[in-house]
C-alpha atoms as a PDB file:
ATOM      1  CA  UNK A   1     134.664 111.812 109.795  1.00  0.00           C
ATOM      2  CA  UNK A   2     133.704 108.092 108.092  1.00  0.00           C
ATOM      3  CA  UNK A   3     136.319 106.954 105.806  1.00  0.00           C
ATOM      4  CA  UNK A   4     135.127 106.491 102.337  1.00  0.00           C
ATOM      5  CA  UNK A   5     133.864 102.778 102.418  1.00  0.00           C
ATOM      6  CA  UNK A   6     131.669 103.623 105.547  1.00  0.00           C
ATOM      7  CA  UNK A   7     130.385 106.252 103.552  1.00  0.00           C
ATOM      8  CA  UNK A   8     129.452 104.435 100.641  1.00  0.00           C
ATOM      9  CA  UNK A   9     128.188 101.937 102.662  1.00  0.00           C
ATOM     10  CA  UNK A  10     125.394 104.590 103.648  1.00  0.00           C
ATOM     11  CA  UNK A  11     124.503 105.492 100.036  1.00  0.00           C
ATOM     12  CA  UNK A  12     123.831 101.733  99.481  1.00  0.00           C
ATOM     13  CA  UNK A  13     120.763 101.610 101.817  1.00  0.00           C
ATOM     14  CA  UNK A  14     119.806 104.766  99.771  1.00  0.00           C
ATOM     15  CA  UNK A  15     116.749 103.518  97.509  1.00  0.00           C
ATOM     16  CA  UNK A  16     118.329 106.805  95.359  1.00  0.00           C
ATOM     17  CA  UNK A  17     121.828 105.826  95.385  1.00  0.00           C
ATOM     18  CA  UNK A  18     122.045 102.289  95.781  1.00  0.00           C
ATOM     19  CA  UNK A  19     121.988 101.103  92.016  1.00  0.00           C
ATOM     20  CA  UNK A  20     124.755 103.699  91.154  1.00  0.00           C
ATOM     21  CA  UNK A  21     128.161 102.142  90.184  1.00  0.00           C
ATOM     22  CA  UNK A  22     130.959 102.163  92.795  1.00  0.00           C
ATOM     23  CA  UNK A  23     132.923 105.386  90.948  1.00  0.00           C
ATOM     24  CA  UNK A  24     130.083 107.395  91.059  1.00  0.00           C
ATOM     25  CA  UNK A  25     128.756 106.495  94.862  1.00  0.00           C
ATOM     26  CA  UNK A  26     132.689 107.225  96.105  1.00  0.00           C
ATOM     27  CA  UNK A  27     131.838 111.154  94.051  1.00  0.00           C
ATOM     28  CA  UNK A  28     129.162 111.822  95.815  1.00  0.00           C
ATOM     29  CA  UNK A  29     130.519 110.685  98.953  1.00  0.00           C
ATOM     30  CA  UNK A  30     133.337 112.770  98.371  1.00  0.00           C
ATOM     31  CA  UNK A  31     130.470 115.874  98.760  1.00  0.00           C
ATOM     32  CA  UNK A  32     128.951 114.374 101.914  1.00  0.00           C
ATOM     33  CA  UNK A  33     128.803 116.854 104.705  1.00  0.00           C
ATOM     34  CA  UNK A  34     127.582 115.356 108.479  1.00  0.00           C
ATOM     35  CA  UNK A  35     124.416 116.839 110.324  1.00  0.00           C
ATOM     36  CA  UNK A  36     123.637 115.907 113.466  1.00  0.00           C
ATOM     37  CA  UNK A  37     119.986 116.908 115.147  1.00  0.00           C
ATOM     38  CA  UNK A  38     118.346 116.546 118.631  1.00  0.00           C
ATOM     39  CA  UNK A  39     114.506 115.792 119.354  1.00  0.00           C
ATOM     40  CA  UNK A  40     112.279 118.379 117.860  1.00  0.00           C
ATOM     41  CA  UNK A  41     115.160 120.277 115.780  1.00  0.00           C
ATOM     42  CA  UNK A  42     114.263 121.433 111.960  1.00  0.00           C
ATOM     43  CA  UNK A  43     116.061 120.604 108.792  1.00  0.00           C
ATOM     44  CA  UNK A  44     114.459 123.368 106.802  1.00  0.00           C
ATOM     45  CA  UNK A  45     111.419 124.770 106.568  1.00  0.00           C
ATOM     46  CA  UNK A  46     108.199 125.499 104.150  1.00  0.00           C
ATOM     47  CA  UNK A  47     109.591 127.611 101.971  1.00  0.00           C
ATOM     48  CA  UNK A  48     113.918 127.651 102.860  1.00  0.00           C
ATOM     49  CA  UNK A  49     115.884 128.042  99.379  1.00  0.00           C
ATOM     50  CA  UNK A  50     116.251 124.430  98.118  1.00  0.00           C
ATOM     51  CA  UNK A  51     119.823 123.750  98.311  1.00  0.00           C
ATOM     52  CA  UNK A  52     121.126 119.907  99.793  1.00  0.00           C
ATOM     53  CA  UNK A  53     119.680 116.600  99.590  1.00  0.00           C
ATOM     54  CA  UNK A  54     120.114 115.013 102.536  1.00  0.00           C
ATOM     55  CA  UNK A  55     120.415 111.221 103.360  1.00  0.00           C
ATOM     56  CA  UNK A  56     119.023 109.597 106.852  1.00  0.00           C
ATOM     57  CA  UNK A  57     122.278 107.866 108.934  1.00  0.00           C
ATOM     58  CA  UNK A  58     119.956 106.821 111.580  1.00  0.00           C
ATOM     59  CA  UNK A  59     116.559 108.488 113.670  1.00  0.00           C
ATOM     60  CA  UNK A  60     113.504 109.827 112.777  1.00  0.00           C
ATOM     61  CA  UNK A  61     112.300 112.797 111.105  1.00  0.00           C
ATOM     62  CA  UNK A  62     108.240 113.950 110.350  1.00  0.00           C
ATOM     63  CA  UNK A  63     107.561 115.418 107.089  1.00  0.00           C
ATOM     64  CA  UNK A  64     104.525 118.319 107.169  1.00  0.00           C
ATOM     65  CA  UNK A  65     103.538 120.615 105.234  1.00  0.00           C
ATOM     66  CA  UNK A  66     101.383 124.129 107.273  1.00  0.00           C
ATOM     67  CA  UNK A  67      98.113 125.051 105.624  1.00  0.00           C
ATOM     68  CA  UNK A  68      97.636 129.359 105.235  1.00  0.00           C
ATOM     69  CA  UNK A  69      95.578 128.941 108.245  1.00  0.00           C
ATOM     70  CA  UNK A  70      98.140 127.927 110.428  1.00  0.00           C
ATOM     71  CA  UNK A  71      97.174 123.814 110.576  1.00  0.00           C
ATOM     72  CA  UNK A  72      99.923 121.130 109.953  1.00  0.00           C
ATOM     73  CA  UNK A  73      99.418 118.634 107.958  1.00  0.00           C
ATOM     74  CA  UNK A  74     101.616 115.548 107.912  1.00  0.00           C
ATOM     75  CA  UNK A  75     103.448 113.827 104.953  1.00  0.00           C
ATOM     76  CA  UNK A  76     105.565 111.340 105.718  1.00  0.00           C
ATOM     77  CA  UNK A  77     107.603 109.769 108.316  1.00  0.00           C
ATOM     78  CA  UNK A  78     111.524 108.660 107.475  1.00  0.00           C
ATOM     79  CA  UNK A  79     114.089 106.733 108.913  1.00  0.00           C
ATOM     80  CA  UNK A  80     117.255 105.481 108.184  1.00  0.00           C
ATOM     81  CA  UNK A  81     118.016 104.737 104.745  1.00  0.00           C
ATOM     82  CA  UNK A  82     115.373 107.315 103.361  1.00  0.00           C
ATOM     83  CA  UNK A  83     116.900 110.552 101.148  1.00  0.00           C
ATOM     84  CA  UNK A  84     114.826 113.774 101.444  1.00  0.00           C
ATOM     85  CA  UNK A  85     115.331 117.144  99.544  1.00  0.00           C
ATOM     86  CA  UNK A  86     115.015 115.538  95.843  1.00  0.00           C
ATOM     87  CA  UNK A  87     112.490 118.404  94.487  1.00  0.00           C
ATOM     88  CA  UNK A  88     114.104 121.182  96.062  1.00  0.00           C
ATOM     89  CA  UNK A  89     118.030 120.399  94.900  1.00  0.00           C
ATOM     90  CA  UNK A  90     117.200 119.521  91.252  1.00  0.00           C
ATOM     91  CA  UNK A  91     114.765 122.727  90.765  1.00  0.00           C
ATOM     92  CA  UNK A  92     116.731 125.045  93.203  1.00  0.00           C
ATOM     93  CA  UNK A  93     112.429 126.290  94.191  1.00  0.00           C
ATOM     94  CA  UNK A  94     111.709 126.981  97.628  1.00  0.00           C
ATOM     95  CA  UNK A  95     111.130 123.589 100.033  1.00  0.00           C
ATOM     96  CA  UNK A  96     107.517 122.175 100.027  1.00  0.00           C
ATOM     97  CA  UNK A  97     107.273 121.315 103.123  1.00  0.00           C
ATOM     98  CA  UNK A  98     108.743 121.425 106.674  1.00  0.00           C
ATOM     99  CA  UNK A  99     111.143 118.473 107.763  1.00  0.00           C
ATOM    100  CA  UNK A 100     111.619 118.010 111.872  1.00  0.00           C
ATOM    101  CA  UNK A 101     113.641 115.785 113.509  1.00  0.00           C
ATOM    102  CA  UNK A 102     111.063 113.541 116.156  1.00  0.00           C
ATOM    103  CA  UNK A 103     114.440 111.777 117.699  1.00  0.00           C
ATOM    104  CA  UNK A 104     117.977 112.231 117.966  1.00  0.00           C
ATOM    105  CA  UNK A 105     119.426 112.272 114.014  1.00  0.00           C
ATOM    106  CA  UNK A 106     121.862 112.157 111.734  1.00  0.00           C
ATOM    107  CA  UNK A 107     122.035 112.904 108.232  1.00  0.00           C
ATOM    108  CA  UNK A 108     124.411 113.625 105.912  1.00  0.00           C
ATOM    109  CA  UNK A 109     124.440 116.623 103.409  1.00  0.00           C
ATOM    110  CA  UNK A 110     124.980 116.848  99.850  1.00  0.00           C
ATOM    111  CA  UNK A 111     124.608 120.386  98.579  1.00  0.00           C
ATOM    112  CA  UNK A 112     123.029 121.071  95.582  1.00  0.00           C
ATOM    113  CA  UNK A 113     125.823 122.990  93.682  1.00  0.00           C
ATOM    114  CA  UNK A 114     128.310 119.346  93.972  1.00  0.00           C
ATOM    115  CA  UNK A 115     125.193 117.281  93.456  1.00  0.00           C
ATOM    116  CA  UNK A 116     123.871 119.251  90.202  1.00  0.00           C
ATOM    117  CA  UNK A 117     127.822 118.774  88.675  1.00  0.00           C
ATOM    118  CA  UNK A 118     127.277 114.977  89.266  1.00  0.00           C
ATOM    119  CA  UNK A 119     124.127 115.105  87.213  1.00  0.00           C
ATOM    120  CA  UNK A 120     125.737 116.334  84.459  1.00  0.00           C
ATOM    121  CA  UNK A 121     128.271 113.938  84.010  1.00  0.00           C
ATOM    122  CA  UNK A 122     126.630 110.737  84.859  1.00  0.00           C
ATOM    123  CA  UNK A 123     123.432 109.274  83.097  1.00  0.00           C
ATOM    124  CA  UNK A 124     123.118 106.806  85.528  1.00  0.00           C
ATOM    125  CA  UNK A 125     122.266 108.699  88.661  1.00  0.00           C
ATOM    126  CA  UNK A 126     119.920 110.937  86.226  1.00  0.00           C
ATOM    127  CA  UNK A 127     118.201 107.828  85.733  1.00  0.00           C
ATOM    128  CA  UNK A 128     117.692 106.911  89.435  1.00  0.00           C
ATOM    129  CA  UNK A 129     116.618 109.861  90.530  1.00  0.00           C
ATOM    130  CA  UNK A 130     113.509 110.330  87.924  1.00  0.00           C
ATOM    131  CA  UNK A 131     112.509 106.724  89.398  1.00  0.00           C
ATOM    132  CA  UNK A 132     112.138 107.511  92.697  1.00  0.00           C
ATOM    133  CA  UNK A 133     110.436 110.788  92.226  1.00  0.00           C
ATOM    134  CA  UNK A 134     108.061 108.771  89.607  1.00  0.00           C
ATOM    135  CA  UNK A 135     107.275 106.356  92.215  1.00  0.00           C
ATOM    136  CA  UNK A 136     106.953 109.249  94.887  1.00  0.00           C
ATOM    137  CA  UNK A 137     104.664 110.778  92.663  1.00  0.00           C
ATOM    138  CA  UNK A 138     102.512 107.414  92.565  1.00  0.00           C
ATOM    139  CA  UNK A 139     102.487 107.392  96.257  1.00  0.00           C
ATOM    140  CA  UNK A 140     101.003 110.731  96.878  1.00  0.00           C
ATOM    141  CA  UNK A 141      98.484 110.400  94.245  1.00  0.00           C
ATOM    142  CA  UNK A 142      97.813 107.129  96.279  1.00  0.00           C
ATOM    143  CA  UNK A 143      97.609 109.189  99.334  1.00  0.00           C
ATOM    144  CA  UNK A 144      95.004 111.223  98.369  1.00  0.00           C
ATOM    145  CA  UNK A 145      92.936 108.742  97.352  1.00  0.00           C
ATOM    146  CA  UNK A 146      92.784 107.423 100.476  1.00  0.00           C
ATOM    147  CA  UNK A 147      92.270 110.363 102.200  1.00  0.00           C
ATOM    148  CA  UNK A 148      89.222 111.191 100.207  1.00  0.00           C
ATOM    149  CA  UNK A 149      87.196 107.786  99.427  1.00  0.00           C
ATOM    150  CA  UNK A 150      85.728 105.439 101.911  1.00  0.00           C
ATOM    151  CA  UNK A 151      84.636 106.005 105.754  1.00  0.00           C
ATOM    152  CA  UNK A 152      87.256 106.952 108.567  1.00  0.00           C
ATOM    153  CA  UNK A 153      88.142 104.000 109.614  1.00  0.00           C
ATOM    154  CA  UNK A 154      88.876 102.313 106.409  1.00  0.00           C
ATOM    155  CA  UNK A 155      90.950 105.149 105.302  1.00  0.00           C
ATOM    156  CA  UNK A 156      92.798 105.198 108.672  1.00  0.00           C
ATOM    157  CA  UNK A 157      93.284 101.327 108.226  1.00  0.00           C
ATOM    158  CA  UNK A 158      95.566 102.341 105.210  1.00  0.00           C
ATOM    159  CA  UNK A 159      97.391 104.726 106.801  1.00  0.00           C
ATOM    160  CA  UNK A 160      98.203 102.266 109.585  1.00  0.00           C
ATOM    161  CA  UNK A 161      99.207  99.620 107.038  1.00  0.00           C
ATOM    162  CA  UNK A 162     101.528 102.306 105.253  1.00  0.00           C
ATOM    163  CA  UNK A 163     103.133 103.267 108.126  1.00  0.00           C
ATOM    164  CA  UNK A 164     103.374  99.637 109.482  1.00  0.00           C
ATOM    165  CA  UNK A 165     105.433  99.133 106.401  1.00  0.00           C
ATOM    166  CA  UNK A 166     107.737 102.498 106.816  1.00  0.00           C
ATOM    167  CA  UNK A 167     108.733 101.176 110.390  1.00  0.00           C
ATOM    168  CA  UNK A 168     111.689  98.981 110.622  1.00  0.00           C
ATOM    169  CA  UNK A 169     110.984  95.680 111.974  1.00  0.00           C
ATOM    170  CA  UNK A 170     114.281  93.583 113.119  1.00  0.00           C
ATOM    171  CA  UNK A 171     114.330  90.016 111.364  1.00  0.00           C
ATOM    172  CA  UNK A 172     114.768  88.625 114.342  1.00  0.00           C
ATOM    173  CA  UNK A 173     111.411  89.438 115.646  1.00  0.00           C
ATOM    174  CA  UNK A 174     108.986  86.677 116.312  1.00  0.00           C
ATOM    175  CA  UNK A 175     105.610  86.827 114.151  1.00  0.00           C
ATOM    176  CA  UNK A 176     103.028  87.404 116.009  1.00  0.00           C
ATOM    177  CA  UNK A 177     104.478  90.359 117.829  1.00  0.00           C
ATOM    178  CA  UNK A 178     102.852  93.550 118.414  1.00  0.00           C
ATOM    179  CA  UNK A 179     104.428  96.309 116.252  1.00  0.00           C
ATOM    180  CA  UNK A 180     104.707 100.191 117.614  1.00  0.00           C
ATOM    181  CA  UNK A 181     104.041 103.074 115.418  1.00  0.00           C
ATOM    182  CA  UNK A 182     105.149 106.095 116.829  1.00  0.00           C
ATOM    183  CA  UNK A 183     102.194 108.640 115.290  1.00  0.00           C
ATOM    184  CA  UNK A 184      99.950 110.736 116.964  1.00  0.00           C
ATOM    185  CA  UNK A 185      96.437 110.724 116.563  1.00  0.00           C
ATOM    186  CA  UNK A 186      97.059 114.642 115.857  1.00  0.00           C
ATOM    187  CA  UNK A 187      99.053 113.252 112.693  1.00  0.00           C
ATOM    188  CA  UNK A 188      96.475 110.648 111.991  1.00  0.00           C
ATOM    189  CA  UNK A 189      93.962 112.736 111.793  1.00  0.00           C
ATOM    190  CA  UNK A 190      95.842 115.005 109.271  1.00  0.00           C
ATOM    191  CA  UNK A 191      96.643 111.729 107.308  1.00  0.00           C
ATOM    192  CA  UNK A 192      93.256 110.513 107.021  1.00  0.00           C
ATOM    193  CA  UNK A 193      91.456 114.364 106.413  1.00  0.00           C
ATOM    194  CA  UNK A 194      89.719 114.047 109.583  1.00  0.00           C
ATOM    195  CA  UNK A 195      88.844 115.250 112.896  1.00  0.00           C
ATOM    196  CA  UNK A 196      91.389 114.100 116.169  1.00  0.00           C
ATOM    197  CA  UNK A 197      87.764 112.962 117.619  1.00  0.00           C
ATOM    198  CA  UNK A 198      86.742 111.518 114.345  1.00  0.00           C
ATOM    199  CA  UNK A 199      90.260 109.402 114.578  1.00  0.00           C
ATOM    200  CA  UNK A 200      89.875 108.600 118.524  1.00  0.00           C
ATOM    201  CA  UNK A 201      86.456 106.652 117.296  1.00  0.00           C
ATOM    202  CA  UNK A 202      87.667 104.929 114.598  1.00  0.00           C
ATOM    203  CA  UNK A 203      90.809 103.824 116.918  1.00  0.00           C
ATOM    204  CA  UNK A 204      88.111 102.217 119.359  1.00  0.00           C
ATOM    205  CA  UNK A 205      86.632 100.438 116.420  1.00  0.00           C
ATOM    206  CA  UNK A 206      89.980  98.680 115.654  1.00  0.00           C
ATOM    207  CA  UNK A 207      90.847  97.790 119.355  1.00  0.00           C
ATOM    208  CA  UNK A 208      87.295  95.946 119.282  1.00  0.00           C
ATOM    209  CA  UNK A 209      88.233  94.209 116.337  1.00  0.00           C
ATOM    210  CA  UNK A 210      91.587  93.353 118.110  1.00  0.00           C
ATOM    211  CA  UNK A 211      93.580  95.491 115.172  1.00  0.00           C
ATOM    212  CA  UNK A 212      95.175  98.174 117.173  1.00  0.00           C
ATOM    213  CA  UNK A 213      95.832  96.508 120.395  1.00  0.00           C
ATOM    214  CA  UNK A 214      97.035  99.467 122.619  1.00  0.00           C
ATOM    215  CA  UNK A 215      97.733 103.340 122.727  1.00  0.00           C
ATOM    216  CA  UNK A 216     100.363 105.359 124.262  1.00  0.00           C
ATOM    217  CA  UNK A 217     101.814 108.492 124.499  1.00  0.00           C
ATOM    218  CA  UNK A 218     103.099 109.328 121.027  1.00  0.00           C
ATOM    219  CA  UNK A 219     102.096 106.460 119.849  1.00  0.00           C
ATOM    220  CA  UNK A 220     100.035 102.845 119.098  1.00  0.00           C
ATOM    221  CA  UNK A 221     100.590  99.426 119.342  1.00  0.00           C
ATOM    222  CA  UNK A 222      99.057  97.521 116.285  1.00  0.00           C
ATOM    223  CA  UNK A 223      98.888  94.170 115.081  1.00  0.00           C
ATOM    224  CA  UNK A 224     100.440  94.282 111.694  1.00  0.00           C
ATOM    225  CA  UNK A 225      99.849  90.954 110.263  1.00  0.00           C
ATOM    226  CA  UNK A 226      96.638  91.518 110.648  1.00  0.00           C
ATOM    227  CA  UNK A 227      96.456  94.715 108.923  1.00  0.00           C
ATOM    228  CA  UNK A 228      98.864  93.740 105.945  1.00  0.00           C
ATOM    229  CA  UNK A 229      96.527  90.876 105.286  1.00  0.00           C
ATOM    230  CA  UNK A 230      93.497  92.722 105.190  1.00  0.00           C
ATOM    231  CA  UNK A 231      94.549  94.702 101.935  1.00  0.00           C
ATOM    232  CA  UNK A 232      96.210  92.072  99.782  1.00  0.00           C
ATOM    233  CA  UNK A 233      95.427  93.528  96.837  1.00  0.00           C
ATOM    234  CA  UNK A 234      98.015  96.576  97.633  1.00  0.00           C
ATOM    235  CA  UNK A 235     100.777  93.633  98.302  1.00  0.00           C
END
């Protein structure tokens, strides 16, 4: 078990929890319960009871939500730092959508019962937590924009710059270099409201035009100062 400081340390990097006061972060870390998952294990799924938020120590985890005729569609993508579960712990509704872990993970656990008494008694983290679901809220009306106006590849040119931006790039990396986003073009295609096919054109167009530079398994290479700077407007 982390002492306290370690653990408060954690629910700094939390865009949630990181404006909270020192008293109330050392509550809720109090409440914090470790998880730890292996490749391809499930937090919850569609439809679990809504009942912890959880907070991202370190790996990878792909947010989908399954269609009534069986097709996945992906979300999100987060990493350490990110808090999932919001919705679900403050309503006490069933989960939206299914949360897997694509790597080794571990989170921590706040259950909703602790969490909800917390919420009572201090303003502040009320406050925090309608601002990040506010600005969630922009970002999936965002989303679906994009997934509806424009051709393929200009749509899937967005979804490469917002996941660019989701992936953690190390300061100490040299510009220029080529950045790896570990998506499939399964998950693309889902992003973008396409066909895999449609998705395996438009990623030809961009390795002409020298913006994706390579493909892998479970993944692409792209160059992302290239792709930032073609959509300054969103900066």
């Amino acid at each position: 078990m982390r002492d306290p400081d370690e653990l408060c340390a954690l629910l700094v990097r939390s865009s949630l929890l990181k404006a909270l006061p020192d008293p109330t972060r050392r509550a809720l870390a109090a409440h914090l319960e470790p998880v730890g998952l292996e490749a391809g294990a499930f937090v919850f799924f569609q439809s679990d009871p809504g009942d912890a938020l959880y907070l991202v120590e370190s790996g990878r985890l792909r947010v989908f939500r399954t269609s009534p005729d069986g097709r996945d569609r992906t979300l999100a993508h987060l990493a350490a730092g990110d808090v999932l579960g919001e919705m679900a712990l403050l309503d006490g509704l069933e989960r939206s959508a299914t949360v897997q872990a694509v790597e080794a993970t571990r989170l921590w656990r706040l259950r909703r019962k602790a969490f909800l008494e917390l919420l009572r008694t201090d303003p502040e983290l009320s406050l925090n937590l309608i601002q990040i679901l506010a600005r969630r809220l922009r970002e999936a009306d965002h989303q679906l924009e994009e997934a509806a106006a424009g051709p393929v590849p200009e749509r899937l040119l967005r979804v490469l710059r917002r996941l660019a931006l989701q992936e953690p790039v190390p300061t100490s990396t040299p510009p220029g270099t080529p950045q790896r986003l570990r998506v499939t073009q399964d998950e693309l295609a889902s992003m973008v409201a396409t066909t895999r096919e449609s998705v395996n054109r438009a990623l030809g167009r961009l390795e002409t035009r020298g913006l994706v530079l390579g493909r892998h398994r479970g993944g692409l290479l792209v160059d992302r100062r290239r792709i930032l700077a073609l959509f300054p407007e969103d900066a």
